[in-house]
N, C-alpha and C. Protein backbone atom coordinates (compact mmCIF):
# COMPACT_ATOMS: atom_id res chain seq x y z
N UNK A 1 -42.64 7.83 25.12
CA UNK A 1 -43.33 9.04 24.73
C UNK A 1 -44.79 8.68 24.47
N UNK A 2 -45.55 9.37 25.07
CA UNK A 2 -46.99 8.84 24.89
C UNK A 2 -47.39 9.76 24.35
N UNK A 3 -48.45 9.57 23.36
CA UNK A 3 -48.90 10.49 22.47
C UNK A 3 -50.19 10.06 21.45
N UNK A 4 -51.40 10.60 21.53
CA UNK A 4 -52.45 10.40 20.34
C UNK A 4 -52.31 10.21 19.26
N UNK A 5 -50.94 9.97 18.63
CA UNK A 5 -50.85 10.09 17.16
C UNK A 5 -51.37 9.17 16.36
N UNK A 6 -51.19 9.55 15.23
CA UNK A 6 -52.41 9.10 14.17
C UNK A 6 -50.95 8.35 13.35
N UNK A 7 -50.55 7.19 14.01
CA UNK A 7 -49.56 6.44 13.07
C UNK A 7 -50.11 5.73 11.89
N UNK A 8 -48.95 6.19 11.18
CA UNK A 8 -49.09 5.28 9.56
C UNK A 8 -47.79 4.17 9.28
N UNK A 9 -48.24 3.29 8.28
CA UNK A 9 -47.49 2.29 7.70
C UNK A 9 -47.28 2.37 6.50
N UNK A 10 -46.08 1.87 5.99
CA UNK A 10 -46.21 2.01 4.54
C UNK A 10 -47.49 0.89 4.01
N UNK A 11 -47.78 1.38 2.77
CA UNK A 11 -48.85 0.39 1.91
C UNK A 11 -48.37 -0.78 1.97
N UNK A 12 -46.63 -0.79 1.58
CA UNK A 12 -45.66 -2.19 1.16
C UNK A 12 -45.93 -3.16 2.78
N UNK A 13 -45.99 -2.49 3.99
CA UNK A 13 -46.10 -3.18 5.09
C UNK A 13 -47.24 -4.29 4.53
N UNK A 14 -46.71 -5.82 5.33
CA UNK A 14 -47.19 -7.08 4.69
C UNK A 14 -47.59 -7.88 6.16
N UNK A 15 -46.27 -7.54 6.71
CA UNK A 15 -46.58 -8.03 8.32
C UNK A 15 -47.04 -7.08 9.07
N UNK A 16 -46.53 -7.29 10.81
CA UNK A 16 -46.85 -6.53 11.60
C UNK A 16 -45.56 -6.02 12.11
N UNK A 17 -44.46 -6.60 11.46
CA UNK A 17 -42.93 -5.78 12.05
C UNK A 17 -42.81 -4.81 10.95
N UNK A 18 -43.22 -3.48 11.07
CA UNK A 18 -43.03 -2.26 10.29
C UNK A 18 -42.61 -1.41 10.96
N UNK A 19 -42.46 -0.73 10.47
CA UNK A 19 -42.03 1.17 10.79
C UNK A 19 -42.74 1.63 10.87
N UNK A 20 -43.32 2.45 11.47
CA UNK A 20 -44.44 3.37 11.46
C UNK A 20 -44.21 4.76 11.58
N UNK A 21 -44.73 5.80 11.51
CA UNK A 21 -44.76 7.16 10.97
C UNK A 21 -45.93 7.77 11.43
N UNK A 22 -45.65 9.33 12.33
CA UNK A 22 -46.75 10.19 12.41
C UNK A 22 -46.00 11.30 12.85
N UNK A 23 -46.83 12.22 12.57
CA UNK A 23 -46.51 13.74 12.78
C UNK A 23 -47.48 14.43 13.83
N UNK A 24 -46.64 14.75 14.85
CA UNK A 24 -47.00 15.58 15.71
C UNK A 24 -46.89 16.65 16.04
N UNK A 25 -47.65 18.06 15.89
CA UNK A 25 -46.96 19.48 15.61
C UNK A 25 -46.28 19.55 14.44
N UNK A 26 -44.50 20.32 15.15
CA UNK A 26 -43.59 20.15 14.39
C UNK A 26 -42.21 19.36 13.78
N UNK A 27 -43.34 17.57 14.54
CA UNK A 27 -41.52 16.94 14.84
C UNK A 27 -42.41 15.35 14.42
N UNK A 28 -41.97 14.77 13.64
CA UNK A 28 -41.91 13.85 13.03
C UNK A 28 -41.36 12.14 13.76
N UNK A 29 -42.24 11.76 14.14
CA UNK A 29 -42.57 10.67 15.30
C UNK A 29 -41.96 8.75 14.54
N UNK A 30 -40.78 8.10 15.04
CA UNK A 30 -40.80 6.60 14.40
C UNK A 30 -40.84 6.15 15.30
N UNK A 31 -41.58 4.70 15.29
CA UNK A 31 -41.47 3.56 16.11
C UNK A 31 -41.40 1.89 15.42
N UNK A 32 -41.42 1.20 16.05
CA UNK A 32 -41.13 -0.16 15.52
C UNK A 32 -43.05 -0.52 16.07
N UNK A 33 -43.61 -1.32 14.84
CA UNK A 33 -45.06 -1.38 14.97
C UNK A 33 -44.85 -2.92 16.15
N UNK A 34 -44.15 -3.78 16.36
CA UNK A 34 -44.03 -4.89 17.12
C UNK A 34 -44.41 -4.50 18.63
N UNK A 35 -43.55 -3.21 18.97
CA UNK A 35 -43.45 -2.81 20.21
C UNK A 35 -45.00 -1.61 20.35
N UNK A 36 -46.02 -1.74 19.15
CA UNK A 36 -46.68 -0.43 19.45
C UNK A 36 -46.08 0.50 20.55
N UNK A 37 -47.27 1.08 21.17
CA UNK A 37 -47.69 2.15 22.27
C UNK A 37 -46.92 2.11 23.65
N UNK A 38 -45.87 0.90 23.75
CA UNK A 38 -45.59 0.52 24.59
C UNK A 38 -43.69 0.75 24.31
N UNK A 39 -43.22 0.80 23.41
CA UNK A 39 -42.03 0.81 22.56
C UNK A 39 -41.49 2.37 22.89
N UNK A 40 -39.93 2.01 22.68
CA UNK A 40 -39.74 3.31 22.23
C UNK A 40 -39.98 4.25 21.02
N UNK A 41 -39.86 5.73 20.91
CA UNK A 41 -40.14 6.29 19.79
C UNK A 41 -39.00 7.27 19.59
N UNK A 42 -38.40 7.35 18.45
CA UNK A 42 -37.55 8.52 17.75
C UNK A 42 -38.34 10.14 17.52
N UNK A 43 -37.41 11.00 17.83
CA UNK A 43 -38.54 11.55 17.59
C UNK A 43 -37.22 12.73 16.56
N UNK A 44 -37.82 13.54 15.50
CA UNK A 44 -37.10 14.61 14.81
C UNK A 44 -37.91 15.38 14.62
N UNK A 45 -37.25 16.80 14.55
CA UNK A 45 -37.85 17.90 13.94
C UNK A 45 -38.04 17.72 12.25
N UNK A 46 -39.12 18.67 11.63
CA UNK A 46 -38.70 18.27 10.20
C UNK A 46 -38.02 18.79 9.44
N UNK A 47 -36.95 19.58 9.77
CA UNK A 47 -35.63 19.66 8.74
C UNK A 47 -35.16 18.20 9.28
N UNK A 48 -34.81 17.77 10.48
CA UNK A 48 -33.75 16.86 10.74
C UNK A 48 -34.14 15.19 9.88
N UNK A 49 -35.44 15.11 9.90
CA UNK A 49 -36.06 13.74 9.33
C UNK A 49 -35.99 13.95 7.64
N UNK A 50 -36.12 16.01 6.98
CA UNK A 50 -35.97 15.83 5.95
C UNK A 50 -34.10 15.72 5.60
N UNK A 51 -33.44 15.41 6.43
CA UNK A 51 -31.96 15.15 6.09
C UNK A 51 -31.74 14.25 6.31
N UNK A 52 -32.35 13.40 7.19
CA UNK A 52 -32.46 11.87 7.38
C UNK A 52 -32.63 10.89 6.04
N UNK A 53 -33.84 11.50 4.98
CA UNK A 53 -34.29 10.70 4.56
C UNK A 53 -33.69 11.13 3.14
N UNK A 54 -33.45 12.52 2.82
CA UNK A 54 -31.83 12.69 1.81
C UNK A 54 -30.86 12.03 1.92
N UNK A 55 -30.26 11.78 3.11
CA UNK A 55 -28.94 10.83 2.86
C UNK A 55 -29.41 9.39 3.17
N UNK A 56 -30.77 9.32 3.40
CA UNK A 56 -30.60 7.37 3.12
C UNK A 56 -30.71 7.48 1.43
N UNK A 57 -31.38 8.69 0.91
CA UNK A 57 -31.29 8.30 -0.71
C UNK A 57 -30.21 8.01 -1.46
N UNK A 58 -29.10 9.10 -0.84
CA UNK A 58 -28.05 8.87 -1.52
C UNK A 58 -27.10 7.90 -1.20
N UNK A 59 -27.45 6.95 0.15
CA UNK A 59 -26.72 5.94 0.67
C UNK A 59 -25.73 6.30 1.29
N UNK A 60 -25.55 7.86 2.23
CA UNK A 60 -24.59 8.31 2.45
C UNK A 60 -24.88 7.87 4.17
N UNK A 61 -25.42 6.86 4.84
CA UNK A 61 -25.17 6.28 6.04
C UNK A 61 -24.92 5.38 6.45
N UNK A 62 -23.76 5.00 4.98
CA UNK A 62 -23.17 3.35 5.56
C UNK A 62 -21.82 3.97 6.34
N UNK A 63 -21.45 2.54 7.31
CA UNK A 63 -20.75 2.89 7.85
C UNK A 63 -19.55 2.68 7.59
């Protein structure tokens, strides 16, 4: 997925293997920072990333 986005890292990022984060429109963009621009990317709407990130709180995506 190619795209202008304006990716972010968390602050805690120390290396260069992070997560990264950006919002495009209405759909909420992840990639692995190793693979930049070149990597694959996840992509969710934002209800789906805000239910994503509810059940990692509650630890409800172990398997």
């Amino acid at each position: 997925m190619a795209t202008s986005a304006d990716w972010r890292r968390s602050t805690r990022c120390q290396h260069a293997d992070c997560v990264e984060i950006a919002v495009v429109s209405d759909n909420v963009l992840i990639r692995d920072s190793k693979h930049g621009a070149s990597g694959p990317v996840l992509a969710f709407t934002a209800e789906q990333f805000r239910s994503f990130i509810s059940a990692m709180k509650e630890n409800a995506l172990r398997p």
